[in-house]
Protein backbone atom coordinates (compact mmCIF):
# COMPACT_ATOMS: atom_id res chain seq x y z
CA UNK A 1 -50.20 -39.26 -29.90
CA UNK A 2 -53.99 -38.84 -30.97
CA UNK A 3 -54.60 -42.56 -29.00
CA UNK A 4 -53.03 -41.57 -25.47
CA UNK A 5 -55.40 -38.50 -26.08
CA UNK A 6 -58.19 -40.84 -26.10
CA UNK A 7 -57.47 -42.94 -23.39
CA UNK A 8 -56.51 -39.74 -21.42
CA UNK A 9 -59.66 -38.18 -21.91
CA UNK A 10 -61.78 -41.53 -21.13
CA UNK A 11 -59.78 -42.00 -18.24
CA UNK A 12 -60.75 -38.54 -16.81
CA UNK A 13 -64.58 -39.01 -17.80
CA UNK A 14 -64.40 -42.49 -16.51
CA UNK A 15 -63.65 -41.08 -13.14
CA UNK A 16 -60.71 -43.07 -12.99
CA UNK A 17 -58.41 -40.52 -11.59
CA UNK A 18 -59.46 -41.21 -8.07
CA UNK A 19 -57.65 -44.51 -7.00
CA UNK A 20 -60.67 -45.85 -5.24
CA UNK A 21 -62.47 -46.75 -8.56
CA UNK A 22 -62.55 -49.69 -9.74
CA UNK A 23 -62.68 -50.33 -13.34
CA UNK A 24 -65.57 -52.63 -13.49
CA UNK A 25 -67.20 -49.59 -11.47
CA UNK A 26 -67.43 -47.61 -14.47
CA UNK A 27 -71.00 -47.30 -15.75
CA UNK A 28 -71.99 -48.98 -18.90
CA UNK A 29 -71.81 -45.93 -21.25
CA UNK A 30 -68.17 -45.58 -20.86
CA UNK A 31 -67.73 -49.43 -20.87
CA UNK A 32 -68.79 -48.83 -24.83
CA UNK A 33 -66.38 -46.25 -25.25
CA UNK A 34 -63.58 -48.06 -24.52
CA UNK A 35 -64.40 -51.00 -26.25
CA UNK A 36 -65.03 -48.69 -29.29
CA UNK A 37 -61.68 -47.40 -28.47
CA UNK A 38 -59.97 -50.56 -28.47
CA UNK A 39 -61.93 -52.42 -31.23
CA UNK A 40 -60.58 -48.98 -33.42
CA UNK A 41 -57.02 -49.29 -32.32
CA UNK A 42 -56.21 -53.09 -31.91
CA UNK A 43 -58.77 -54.90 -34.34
CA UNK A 44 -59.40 -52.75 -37.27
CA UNK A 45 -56.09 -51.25 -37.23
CA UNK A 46 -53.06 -53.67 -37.90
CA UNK A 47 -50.66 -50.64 -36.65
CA UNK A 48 -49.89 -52.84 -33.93
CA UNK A 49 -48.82 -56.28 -33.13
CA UNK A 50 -51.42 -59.26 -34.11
CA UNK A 51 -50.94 -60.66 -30.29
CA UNK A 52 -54.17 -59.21 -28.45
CA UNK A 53 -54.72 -59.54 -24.84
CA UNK A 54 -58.18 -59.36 -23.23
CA UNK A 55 -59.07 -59.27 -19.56
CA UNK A 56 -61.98 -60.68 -18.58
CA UNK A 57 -64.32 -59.40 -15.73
CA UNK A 58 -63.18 -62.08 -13.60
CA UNK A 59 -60.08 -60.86 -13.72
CA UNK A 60 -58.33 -63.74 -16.00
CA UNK A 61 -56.08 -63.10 -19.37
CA UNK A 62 -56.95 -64.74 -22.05
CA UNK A 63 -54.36 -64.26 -25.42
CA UNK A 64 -55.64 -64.17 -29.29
CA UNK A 65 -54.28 -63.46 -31.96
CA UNK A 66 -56.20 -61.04 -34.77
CA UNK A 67 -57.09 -62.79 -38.01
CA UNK A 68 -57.22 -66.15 -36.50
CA UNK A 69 -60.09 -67.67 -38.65
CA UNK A 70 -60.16 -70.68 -35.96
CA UNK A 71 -60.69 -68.12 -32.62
CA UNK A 72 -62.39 -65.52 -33.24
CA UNK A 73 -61.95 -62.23 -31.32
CA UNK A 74 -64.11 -61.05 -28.89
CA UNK A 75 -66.92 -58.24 -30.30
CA UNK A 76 -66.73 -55.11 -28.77
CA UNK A 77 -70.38 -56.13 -27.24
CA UNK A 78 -69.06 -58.72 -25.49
CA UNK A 79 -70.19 -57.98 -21.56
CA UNK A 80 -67.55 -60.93 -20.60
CA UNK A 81 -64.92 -58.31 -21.37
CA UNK A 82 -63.19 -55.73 -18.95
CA UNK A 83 -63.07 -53.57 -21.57
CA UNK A 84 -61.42 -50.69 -19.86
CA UNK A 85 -57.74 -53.36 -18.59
CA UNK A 86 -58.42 -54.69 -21.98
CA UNK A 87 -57.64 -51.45 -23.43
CA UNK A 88 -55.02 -49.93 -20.88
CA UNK A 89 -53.19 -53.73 -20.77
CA UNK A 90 -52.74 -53.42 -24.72
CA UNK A 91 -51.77 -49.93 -24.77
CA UNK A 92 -49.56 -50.17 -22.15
CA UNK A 93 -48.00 -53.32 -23.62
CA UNK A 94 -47.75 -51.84 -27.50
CA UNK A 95 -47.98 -48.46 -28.00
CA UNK A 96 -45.75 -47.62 -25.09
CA UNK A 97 -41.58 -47.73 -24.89
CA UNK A 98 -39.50 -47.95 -21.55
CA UNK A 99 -36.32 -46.92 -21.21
CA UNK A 100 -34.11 -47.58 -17.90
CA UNK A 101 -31.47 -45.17 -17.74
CA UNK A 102 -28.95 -46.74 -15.21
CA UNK A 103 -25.54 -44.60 -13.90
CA UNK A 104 -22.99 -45.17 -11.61
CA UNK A 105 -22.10 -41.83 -9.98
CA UNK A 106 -20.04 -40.06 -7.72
CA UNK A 107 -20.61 -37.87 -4.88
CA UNK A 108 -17.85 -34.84 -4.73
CA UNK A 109 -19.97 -32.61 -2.89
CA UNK A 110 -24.12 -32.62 -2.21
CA UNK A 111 -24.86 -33.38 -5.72
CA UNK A 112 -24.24 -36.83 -7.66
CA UNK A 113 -21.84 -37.18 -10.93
CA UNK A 114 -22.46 -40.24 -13.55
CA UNK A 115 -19.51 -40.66 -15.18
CA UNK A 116 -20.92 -44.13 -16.70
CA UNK A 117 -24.02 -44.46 -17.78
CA UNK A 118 -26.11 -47.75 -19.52
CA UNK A 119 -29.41 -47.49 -21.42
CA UNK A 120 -31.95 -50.65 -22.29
CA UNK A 121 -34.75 -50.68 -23.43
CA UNK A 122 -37.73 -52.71 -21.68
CA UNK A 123 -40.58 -54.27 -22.37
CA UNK A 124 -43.96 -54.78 -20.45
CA UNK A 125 -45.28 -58.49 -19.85
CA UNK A 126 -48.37 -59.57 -17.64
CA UNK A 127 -46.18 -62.43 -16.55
CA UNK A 128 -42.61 -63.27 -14.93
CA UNK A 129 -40.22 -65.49 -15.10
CA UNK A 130 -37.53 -66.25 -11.68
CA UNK A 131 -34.30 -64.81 -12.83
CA UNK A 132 -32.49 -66.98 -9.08
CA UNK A 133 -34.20 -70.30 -9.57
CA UNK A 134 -33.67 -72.02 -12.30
CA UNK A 135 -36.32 -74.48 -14.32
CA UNK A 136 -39.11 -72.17 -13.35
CA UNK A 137 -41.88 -71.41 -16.06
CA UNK A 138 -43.51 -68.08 -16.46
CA UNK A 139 -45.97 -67.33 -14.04
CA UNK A 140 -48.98 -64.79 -14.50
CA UNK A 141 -48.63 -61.92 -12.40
CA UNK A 142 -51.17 -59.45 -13.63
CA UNK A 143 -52.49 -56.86 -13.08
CA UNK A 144 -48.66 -56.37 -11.99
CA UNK A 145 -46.29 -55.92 -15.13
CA UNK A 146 -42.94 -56.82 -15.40
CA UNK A 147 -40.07 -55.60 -17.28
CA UNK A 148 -37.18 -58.36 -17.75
CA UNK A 149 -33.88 -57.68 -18.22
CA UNK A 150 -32.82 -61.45 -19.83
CA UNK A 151 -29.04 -60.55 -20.53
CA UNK A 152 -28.00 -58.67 -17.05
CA UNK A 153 -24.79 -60.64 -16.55
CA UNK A 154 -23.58 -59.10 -19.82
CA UNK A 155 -23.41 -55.75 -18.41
CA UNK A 156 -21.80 -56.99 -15.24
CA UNK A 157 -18.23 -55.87 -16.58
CA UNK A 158 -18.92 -52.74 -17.50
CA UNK A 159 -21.24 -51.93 -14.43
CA UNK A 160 -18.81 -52.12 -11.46
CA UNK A 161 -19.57 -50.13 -8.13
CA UNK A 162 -16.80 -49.31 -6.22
CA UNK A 163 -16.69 -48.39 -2.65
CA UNK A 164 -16.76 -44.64 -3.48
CA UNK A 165 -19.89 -44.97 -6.34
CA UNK A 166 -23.21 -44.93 -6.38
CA UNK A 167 -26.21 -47.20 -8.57
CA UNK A 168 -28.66 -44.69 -9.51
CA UNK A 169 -31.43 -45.69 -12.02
CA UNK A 170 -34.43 -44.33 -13.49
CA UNK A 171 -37.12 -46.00 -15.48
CA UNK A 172 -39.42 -43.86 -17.89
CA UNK A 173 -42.39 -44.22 -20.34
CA UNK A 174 -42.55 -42.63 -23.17
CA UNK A 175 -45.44 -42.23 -25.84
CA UNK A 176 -44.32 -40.28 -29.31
CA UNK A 177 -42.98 -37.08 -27.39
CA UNK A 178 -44.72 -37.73 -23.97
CA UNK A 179 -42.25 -38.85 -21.35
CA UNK A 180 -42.80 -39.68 -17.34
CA UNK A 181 -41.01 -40.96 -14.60
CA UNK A 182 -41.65 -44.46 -13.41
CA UNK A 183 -39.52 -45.10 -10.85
CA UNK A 184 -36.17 -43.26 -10.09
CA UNK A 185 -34.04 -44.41 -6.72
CA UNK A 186 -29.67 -44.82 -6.24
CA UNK A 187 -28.00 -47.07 -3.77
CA UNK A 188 -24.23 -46.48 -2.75
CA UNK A 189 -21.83 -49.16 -2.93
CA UNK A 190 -22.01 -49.70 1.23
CA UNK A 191 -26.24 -49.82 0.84
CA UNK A 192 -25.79 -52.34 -2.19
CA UNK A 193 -23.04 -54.58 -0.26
CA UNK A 194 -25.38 -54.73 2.68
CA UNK A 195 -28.55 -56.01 0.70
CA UNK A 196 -26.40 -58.14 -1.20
CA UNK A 197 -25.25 -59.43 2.36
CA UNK A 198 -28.41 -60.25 3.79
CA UNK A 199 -29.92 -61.64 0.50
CA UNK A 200 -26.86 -63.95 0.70
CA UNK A 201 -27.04 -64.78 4.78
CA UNK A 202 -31.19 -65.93 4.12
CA UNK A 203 -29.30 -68.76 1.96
CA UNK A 204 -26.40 -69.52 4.53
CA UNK A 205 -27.01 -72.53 6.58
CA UNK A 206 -25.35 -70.49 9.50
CA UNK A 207 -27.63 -67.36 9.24
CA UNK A 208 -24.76 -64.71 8.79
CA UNK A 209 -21.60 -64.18 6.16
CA UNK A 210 -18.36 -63.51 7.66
CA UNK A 211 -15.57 -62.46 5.20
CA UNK A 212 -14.91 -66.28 4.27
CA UNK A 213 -18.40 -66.98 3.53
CA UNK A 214 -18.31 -63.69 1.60
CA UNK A 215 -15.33 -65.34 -0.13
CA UNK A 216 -17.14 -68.63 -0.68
CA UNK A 217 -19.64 -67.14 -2.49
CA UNK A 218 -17.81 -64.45 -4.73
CA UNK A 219 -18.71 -65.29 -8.74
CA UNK A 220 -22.52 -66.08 -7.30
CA UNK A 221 -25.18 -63.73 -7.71
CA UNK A 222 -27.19 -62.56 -5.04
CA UNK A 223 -30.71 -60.98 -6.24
CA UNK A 224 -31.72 -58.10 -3.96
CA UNK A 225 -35.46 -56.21 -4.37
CA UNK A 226 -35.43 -52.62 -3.60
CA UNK A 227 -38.60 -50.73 -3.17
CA UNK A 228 -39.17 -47.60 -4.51
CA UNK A 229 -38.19 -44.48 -2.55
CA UNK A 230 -40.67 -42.00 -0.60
CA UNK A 231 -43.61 -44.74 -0.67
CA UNK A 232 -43.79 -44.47 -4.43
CA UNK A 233 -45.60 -47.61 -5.75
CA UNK A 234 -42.65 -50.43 -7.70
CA UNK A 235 -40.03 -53.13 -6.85
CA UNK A 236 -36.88 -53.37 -8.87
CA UNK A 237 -34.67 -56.50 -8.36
CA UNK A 238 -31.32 -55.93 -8.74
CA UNK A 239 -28.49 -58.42 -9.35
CA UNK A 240 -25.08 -58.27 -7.50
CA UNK A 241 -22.03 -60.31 -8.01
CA UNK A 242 -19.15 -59.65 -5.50
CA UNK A 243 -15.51 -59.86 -6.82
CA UNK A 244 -12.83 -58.77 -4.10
CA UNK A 245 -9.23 -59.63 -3.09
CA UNK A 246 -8.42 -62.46 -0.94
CA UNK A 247 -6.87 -60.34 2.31
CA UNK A 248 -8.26 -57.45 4.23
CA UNK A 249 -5.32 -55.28 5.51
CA UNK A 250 -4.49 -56.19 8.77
CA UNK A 251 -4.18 -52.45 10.17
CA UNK A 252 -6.82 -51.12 9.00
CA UNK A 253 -8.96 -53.88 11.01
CA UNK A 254 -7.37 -53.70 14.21
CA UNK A 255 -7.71 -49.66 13.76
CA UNK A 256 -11.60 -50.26 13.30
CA UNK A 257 -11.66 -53.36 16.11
CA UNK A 258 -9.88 -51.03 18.29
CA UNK A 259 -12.43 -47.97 17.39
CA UNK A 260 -15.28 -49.95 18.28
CA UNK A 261 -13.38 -51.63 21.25
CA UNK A 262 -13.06 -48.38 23.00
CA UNK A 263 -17.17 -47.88 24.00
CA UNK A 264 -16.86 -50.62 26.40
CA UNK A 265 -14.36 -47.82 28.67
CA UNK A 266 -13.72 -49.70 31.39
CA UNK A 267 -15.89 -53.02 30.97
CA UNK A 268 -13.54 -55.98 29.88
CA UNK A 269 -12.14 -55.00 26.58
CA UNK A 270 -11.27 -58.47 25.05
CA UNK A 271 -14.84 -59.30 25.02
CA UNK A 272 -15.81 -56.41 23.38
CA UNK A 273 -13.33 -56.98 20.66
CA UNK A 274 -14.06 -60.92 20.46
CA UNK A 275 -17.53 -59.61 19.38
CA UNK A 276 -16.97 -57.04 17.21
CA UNK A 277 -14.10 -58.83 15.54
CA UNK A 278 -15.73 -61.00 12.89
CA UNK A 279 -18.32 -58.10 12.29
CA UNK A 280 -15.41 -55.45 11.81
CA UNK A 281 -13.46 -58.42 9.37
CA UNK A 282 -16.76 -58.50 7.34
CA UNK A 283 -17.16 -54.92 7.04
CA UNK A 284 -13.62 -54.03 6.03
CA UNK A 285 -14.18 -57.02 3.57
CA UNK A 286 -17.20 -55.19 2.01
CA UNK A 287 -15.78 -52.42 1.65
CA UNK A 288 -12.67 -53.63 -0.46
CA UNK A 289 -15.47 -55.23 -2.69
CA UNK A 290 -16.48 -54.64 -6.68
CA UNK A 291 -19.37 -55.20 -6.81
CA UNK A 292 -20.88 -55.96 -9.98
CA UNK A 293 -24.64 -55.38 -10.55
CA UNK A 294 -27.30 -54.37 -12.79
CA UNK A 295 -31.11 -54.57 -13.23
CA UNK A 296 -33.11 -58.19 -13.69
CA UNK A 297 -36.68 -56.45 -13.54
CA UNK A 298 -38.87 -53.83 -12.78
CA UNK A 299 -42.54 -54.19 -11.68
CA UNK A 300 -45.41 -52.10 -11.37
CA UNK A 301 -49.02 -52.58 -11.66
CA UNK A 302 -50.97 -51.54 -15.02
CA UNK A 303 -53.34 -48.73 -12.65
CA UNK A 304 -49.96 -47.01 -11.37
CA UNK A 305 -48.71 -46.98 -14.90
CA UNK A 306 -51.82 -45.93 -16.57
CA UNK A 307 -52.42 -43.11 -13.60
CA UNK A 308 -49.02 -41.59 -13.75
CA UNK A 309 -49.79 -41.51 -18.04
CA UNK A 310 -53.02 -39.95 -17.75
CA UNK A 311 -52.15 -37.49 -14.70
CA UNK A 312 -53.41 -33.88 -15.39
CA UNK A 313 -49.50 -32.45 -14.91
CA UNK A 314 -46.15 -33.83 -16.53
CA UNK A 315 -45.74 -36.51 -13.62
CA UNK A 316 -42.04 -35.97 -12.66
CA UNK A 317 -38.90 -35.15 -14.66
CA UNK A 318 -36.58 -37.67 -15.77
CA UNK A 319 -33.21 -36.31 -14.59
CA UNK A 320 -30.68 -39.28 -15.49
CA UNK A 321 -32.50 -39.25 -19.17
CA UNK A 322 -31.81 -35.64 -19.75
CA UNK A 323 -28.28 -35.42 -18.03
CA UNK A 324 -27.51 -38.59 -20.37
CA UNK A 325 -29.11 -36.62 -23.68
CA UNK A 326 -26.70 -33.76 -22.76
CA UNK A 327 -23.77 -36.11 -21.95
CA UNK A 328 -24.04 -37.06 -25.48
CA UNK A 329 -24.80 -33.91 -27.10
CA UNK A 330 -21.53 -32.76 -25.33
CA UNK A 331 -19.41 -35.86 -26.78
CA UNK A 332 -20.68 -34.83 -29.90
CA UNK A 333 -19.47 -31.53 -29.70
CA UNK A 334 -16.51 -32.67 -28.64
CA UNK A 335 -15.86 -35.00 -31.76
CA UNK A 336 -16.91 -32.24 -34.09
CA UNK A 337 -14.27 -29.64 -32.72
CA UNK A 338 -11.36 -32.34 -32.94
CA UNK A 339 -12.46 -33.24 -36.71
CA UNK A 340 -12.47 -29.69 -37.23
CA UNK A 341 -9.25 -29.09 -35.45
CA UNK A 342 -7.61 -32.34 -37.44
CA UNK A 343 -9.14 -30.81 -40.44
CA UNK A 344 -7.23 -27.00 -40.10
CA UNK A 345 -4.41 -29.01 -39.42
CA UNK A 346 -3.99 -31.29 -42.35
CA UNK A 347 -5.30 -28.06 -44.35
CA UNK A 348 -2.24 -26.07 -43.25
C-alpha cells in the first residue's frame, strides 16, 4: 500500500526507529512532511472516513469532522499540531484491519492442536470503555489504543476450555497484503482457572474462594488481564465464566489430601491435612470446571504499533492465522472431494 510506504519511509528518515525519540523531537522539515502526508491522505482524499483525529503538541485529542463548514480543519501549517501522532493515530485507526485469531488447542505431545478456532475482527479506539463495571463512560486512554470486543458473552458457548485445552490467541495487523504480529500468548485451562480465581478472591469479602464460593459465583464473570509473553509490550483482558458440577468426587480428594498429607512424615498428620483440605477441595473443584472465556480487549500503545509496522524485517509470523487459512483450505478440499464423490455416484 503506496501510503504505509510513505509513512514507512518518513518514519525511518524521521529517526523514529530508535525508541528514545520523541515525536515532537523531530526537526521541523520532517514536521512538514508529515503534515503534507496527512493533509494528502485524510483531507483532500475522501478514501477514508470523514471522522479526523488530531493530536495536539500538548498531547490532547481533539475530533473533527472533514467538510464541516462550522469547524474548520486544522491547515497543515498549523504549529499547534503533532503532526507526526496526527498522522500515525489516523492511519492506524483507518487504513489498518486487526484480526484476533483465537483457538482452543490441545497438547498430544510438545506441539499444540486447535481443533476450534474463532476469528473477529477489531477495531482501534483512543479511548475505553469498563467491560466489569457497569454505568462507566468512555474514558481517553491515548496514546494507548484499545480494541473492544462488545459481544464476548456471545461466544461464551462455543469457546469452552476444558481441563485438558488450552486458550491460545494471536492478534495481527494487516495493511493490503502486509501482515504482523501484535501480540500472540496461550493459557491452559489450570493457568486460566487460577487467574480467574484470584480476580474473583480480590472481590471476596473473605480474601480467598473455596469450592463453595467458587460455586456462589458460577454464571459471574471474572475479568482477568494477561500481559504479553517474553516482555513484549500489550495487555489483553480476558473474560471467564465458570460452569461446573455441584460435587467433587470424594476419592479423588482424599487421594490428593492424602498426597499432600504425606510431606509432613512424621509431624502430626491431621494438621497437615486440616490445612491442605480446603485448598485440595478447591483445586479438585477447578479442575472439574468449563470454563467459558473469550477476549473483552486488547491494548497497545500507537508507538509499539506503528514500530512493529514500520520495522525494517517482517516483524514475526502469525502462526494461528496461517494454521487457520490452511484449516480452511483443507475443509474445502474436503467438501469438494465429497461433491465429487456424491456426483460419480448419482452419475452411475
Amino acid at each position: 500500500m503506496a501510503l504505509l510506504s510513505a509513512i514507512r519511509q518518513l518514519w525511518h528518515e524521521s529517526g523514529l526507529l530508535q525508541e528514545d525519540v520523541e515525536a515532537l523531537d523531530v526537526e521541523a522539515d520532517k514536521q512538514k512532511a508529515w503534515a503534507a502526508l496527512f493533509d494528502e491522505h485524510f483531507v483532500v482524499s475522501d478514501t477514508f472516513d470523514d471522522l479526523i483525529f488530531y493530536i495536539l503538541r500538548n498531547g490532547e485529542l481533539a475530533v473533527y469532522r472533514r467538510g464541516q463548514a462550522t469547524r474548520p480543519l486544522p491547515g497543515s501549517n498549523d504549529s499547534s499540531i503533532n503532526w507526526i501522532e496526527t498522522t500515525c493515530l489516523n492511519f492506524l485507526m483507518q487504513a489498518t484491519e486487526y484480526h484476533l485469531t483465537l483457538a482452543i488447542c490441545k497438547q498430544p505431545g510438545t506441539v499444540l492442536k486447535p481443533h476450534t478456532y474463532f476469528i473477529k475482527q477489531l477495531y482501534a479506539s483512543p479511548s475505553h470503555r469498563s467491560m466489569d463495571t457497569k454505568g462507566k463512560g468512555d474514558e481517553i486512554t491515548y496514546p494507548l489504543l484499545h480494541f473492544m470486543v462488545d459481544d464476548f458473552d456471545t461466544y461464551f458457548e462455543q469457546c469452552t476450555v476444558l481441563h485438558d485445552d488450552t486458550l491460545s490467541l494471536e492478534i495481527h495487523a494487516s495493511v493490503g497484503e502486509e501482515r504482523v504480529c501484535l501480540l500472540t500468548g496461550c493459557l491452559s485451562h489450570s493457568g486460566l482457572a487460577a487467574e480467574a480465581r484470584t480476580n474473583l478472591s480480590s472481590h471476596s469479602v473473605f480474601g480467598r474462594i473455596g469450592t463453595s464460593m467458587v460455586r456462589s459465583v458460577q454464571g459471574r464473570d471474572a475479568f482477568v488481564e494477561v500481559t504479553a509473553p517474553n516482555k513484549e509490550a500489550g495487555l489483553v483482558q480476558l473474560a471467564v465464566r465458570m460452569v461446573g458440577p455441584e460435587e467433587v468426587d470424594d476419592a479423588q480428594q482424599q487421594q490428593e489430601q492424602e498426597a499432600a498429607s504425606g510431606v509432613a512424615g512424621w509431624f502430626s498428620r491431621r494438621k497437615v491435612v486440616s490445612k491442605v483440605s480446603k485448598a485440595f477441595v478447591s483445586a479438585a473443584y477447578m479442575k472439574s470446571l468449563e470454563l467459558k472465556s473469550f477476549v473483552t480487549y486488547f491494548k497497545l500503545t500507537w508507538r509499539d504499533i506503528m514500530g512493529k509496522l514500520c520495522a525494517p524485517q517482517t516483524y514475526g509470523r502469525t502462526p494461528l492465522h496461517d494454521a487457520h487459512q490452511r484449516h480452511i483450505a483443507r475443509a474445502k478440499k474436503r467438501a469438494q472431494q465429497r461433491q465429487a464423490q456424491q456426483g460419480d455416484a448419482a452419475s452411475s
